[in-house]
N, C-alpha and C. Protein backbone atom coordinates (compact mmCIF):
# COMPACT_ATOMS: atom_id res chain seq x y z
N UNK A 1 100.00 63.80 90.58
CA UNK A 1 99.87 65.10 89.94
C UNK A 1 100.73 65.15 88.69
N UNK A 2 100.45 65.75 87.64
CA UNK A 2 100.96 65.83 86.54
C UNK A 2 101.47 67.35 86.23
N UNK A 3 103.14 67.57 86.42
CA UNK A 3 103.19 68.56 86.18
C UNK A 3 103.38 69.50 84.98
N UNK A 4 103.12 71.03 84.81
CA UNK A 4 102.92 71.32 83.38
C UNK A 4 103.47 70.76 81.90
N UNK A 5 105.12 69.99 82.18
CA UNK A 5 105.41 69.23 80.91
C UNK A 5 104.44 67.81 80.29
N UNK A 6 103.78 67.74 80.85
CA UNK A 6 103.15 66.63 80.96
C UNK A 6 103.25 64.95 81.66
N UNK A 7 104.38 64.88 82.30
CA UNK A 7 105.02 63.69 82.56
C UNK A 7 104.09 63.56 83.89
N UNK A 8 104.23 61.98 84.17
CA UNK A 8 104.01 61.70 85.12
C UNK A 8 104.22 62.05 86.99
N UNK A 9 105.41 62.44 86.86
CA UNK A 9 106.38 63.07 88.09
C UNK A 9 105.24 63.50 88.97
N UNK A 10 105.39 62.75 89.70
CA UNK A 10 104.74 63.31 91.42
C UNK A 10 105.77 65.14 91.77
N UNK A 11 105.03 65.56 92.12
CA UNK A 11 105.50 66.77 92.35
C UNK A 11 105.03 67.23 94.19
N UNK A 12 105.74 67.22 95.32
CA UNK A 12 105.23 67.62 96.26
C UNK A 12 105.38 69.32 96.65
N UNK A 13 104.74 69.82 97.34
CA UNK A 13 104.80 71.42 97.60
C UNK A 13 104.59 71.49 99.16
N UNK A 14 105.09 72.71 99.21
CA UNK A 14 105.37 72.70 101.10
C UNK A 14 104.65 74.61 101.01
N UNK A 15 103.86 74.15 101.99
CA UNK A 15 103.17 75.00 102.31
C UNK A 15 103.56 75.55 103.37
N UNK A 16 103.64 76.94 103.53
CA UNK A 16 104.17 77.50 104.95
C UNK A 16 103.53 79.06 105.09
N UNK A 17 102.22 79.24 105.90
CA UNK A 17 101.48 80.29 105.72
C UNK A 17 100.97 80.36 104.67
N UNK A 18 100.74 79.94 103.76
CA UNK A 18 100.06 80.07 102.73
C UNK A 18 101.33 80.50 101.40
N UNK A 19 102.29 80.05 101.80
CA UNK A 19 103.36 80.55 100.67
C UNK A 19 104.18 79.25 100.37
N UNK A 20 103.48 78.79 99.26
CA UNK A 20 103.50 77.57 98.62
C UNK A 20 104.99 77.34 97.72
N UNK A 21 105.41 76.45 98.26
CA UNK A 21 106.68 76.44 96.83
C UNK A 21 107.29 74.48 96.59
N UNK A 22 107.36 74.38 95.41
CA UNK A 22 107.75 72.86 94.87
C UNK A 22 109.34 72.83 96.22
N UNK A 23 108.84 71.21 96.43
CA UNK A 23 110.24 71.02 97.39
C UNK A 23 111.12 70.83 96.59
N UNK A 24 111.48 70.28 95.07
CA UNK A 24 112.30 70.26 94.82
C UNK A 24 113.28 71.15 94.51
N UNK A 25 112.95 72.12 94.26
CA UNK A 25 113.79 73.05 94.65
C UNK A 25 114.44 74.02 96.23
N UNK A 26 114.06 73.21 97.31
CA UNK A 26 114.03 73.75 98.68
C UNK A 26 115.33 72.74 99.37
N UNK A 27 115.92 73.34 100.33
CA UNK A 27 116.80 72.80 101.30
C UNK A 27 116.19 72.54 102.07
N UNK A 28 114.92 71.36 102.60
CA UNK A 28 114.30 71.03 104.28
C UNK A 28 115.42 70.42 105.34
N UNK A 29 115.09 71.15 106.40
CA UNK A 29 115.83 69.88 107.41
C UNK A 29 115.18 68.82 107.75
N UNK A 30 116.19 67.92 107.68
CA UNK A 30 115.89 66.77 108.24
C UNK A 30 115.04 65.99 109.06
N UNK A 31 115.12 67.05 110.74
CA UNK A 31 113.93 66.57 111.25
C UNK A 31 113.21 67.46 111.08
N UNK A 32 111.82 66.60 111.23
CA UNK A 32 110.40 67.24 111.52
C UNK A 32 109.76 67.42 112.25
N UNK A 33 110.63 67.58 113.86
CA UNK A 33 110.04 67.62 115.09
C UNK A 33 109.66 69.37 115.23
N UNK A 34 110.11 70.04 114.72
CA UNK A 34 109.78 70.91 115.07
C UNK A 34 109.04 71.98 113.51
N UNK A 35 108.50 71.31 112.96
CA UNK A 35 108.11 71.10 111.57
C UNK A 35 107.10 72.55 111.50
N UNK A 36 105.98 73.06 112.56
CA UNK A 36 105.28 74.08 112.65
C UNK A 36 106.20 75.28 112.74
N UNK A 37 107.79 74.79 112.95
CA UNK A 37 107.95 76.40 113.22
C UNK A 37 108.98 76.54 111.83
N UNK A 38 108.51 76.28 111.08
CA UNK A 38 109.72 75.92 109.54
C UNK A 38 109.11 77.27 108.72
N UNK A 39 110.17 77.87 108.66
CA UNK A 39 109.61 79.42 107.75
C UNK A 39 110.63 79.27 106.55
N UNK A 40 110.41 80.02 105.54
CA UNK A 40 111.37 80.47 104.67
C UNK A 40 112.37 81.38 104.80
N UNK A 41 113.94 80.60 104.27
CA UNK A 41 114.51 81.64 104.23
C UNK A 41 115.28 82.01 103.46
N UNK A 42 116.76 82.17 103.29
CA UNK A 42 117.17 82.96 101.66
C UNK A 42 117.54 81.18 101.32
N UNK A 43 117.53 82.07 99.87
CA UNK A 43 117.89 80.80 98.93
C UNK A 43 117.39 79.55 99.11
N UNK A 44 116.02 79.30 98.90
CA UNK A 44 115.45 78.45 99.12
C UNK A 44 115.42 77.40 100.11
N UNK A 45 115.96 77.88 101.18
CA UNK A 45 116.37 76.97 102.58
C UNK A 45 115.30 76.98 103.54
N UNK A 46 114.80 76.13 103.66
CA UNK A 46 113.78 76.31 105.11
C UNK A 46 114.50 76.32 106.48
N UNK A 47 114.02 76.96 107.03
CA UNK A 47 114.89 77.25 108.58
C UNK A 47 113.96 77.17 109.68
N UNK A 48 114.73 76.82 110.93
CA UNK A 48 113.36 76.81 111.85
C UNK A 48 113.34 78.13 112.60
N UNK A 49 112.15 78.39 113.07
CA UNK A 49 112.54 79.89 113.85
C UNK A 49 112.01 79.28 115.21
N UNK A 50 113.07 79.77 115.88
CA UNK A 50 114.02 79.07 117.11
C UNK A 50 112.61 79.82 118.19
N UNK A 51 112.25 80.98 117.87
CA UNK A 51 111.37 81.35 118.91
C UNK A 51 110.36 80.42 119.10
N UNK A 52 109.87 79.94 117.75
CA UNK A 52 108.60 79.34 117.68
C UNK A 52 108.95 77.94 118.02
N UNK A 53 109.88 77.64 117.62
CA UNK A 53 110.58 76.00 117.93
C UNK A 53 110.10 75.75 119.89
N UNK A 54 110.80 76.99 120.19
CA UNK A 54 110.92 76.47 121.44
C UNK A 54 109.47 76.82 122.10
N UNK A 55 108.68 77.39 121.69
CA UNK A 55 106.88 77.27 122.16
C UNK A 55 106.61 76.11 122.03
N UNK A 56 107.13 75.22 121.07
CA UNK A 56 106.30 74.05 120.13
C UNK A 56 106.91 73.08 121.44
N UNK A 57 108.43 73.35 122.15
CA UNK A 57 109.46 72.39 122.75
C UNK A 57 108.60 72.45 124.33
N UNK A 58 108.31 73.65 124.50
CA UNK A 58 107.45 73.89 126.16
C UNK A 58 106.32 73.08 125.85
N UNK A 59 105.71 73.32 124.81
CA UNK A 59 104.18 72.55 124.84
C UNK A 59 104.28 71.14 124.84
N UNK A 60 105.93 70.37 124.22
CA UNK A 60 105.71 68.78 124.43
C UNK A 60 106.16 68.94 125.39
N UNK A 61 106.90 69.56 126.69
CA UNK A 61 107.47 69.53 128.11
C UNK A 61 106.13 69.18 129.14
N UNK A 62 105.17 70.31 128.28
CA UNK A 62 103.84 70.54 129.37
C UNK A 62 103.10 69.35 129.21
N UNK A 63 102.97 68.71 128.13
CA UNK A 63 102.14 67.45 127.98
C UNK A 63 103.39 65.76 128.27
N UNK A 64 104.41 66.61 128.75
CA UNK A 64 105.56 65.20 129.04
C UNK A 64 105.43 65.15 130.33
N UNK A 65 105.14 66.40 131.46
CA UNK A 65 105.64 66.17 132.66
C UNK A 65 103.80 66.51 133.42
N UNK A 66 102.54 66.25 132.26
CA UNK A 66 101.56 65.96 132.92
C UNK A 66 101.20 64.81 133.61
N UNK A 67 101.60 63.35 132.95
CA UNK A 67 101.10 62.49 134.29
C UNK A 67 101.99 62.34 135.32
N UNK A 68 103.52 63.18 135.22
CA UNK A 68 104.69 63.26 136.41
C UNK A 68 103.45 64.17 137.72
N UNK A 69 103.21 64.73 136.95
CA UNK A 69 102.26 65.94 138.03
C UNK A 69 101.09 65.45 138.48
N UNK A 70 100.72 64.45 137.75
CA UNK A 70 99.46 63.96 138.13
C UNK A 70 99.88 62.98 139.29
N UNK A 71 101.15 61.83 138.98
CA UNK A 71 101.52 60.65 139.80
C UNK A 71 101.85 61.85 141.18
N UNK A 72 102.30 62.28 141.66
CA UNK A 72 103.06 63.46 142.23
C UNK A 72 101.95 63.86 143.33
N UNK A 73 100.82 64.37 142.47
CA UNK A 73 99.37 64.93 143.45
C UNK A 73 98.88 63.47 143.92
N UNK A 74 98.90 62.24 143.66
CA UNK A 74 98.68 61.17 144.28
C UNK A 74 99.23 60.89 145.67
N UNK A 75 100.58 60.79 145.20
CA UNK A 75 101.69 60.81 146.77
C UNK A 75 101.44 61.30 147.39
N UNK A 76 101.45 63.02 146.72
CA UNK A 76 101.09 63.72 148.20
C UNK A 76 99.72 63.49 148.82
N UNK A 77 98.87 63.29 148.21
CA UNK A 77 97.65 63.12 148.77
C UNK A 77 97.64 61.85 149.86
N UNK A 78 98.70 61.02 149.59
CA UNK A 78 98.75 59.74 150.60
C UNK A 78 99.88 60.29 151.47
N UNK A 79 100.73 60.84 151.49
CA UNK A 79 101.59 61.21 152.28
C UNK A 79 101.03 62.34 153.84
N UNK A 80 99.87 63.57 153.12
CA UNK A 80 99.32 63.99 153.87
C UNK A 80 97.90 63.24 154.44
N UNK A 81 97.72 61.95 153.99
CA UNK A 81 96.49 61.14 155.11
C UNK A 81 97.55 59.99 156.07
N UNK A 82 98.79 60.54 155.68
CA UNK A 82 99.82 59.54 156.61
C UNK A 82 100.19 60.37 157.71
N UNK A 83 100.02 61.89 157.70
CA UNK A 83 100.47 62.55 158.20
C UNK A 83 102.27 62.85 157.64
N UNK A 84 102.78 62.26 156.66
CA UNK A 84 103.91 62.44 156.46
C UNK A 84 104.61 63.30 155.65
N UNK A 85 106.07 64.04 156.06
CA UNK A 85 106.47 65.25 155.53
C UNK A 85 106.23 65.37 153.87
N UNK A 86 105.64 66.31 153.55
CA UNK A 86 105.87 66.50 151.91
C UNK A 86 106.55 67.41 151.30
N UNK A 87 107.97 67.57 151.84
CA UNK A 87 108.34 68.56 151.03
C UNK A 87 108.96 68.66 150.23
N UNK A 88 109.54 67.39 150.29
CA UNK A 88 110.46 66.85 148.75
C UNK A 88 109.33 66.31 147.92
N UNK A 89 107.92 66.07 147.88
CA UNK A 89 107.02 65.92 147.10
C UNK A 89 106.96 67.40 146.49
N UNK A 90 106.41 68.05 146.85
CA UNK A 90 106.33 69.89 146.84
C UNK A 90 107.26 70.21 145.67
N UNK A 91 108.16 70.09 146.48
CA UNK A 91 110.07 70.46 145.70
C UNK A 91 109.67 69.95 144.23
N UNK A 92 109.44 68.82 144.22
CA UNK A 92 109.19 68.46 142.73
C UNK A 92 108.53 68.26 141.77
N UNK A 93 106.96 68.80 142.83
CA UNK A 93 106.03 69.34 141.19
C UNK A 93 106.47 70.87 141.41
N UNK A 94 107.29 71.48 141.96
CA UNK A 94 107.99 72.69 141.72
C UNK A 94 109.01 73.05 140.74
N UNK A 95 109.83 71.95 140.70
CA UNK A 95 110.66 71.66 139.48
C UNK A 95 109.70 71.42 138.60
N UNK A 96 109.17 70.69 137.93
CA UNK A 96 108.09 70.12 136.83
C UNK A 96 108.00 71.56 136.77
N UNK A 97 106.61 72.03 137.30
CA UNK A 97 105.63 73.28 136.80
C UNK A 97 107.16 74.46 136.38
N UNK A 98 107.87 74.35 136.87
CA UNK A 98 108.96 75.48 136.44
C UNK A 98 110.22 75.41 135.60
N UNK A 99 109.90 74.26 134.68
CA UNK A 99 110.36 73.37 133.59
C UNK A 99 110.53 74.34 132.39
N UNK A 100 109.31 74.56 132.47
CA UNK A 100 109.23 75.50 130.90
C UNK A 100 110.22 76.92 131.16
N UNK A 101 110.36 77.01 132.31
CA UNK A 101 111.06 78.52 132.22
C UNK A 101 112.74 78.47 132.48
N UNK A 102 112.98 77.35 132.31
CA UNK A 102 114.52 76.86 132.05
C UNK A 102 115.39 77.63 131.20
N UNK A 103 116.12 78.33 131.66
CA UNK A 103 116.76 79.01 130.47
C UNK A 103 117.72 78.56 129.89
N UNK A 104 117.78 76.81 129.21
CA UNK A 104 118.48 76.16 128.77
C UNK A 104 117.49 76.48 127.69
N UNK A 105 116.28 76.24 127.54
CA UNK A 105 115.52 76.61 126.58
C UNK A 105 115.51 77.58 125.73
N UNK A 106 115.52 79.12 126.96
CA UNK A 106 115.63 80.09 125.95
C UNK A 106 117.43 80.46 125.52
N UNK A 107 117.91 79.63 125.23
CA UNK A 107 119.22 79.94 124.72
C UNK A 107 119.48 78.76 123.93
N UNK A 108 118.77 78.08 123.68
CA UNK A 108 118.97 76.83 122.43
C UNK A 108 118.69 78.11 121.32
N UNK A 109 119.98 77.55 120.45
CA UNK A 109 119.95 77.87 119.15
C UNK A 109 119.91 77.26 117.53
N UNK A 110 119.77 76.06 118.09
CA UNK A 110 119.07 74.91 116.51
C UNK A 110 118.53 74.27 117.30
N UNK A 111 117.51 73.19 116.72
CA UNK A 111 116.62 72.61 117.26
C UNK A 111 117.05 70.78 117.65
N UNK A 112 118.48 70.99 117.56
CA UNK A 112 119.27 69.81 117.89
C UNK A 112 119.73 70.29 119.35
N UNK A 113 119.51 71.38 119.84
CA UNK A 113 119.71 71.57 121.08
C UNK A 113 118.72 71.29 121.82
N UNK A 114 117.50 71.77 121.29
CA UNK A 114 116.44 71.80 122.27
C UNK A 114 116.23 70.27 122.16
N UNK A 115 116.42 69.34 120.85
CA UNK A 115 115.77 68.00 120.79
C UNK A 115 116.95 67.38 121.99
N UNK A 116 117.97 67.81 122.33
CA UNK A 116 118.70 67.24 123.73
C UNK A 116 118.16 66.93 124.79
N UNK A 117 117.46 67.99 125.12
CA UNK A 117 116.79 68.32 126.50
C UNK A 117 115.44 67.49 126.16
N UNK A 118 114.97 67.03 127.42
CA UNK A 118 113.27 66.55 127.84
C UNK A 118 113.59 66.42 129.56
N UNK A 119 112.14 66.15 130.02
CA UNK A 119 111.55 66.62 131.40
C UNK A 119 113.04 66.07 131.84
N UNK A 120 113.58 64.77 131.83
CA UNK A 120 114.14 64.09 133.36
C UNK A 120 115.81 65.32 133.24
N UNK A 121 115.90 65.73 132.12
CA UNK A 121 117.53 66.20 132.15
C UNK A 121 117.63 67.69 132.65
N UNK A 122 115.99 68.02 132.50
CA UNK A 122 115.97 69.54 132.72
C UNK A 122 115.61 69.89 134.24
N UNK A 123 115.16 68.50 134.62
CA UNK A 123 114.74 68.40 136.62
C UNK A 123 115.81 67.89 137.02
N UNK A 124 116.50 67.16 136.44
CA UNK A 124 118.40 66.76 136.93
C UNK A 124 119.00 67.44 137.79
């Protein structure tokens, strides 16, 4: 892209809702894991908004601890043609499915908190 002085200069722009602005003038963070929930905020700083961060953090939880849930309904399914107790099977697609409602989650406040946490530390 050639910007209005005429020079060559690659120029990139960051789009966020439709409110376009040159990065070179912007503060981004670093990571980009949580990159959908990056809003504007003063002084040209992008910030993440922590509400949306942590929707974005449940939805990789829900797609991290799907084949845990899947391996899980296997066992038990062999455990009950063994006739054998399942309740520490139970117990722990109970933990899994009740992962997302961790309130380690809803009290992360940068997204270096939430990037701490995944499935095995939050079923710990």
């Amino acid at each position: 892209l050639e910007n209005q002085t005429g020079d060559s200069r690659m120029t990139t722009y960051l789009n966020i809702n439709g409110d376009v602005r040159d990065t070179a003038s912007l503060t981004l963070p670093t990571d980009r894991t949580f990159r959908n929930a990056w809003v504007f905020g003063d002084e040209d700083v992008v910030e993440v908004d922590m509400p949306k961060a942590q929707e974005i953090f449940k939805d990789n939880l829900r797609r991290e601890r799907q084949p845990l849930l899947e391996a899980l309904d296997v066992e038990y399914m062999k455990a009950m043609e063994r006739g054998e107790d399942t309740a520490s099977i139970v117990a722990q697609k109970v933990a899994l499915r009740d992962i997302t409602d961790d309130a380690r989650i809803a009290s992360a406040t940068t997204p270096d908190q939430l990037g701490a946490m995944d499935v095995a530390s939050l079923t710990a």
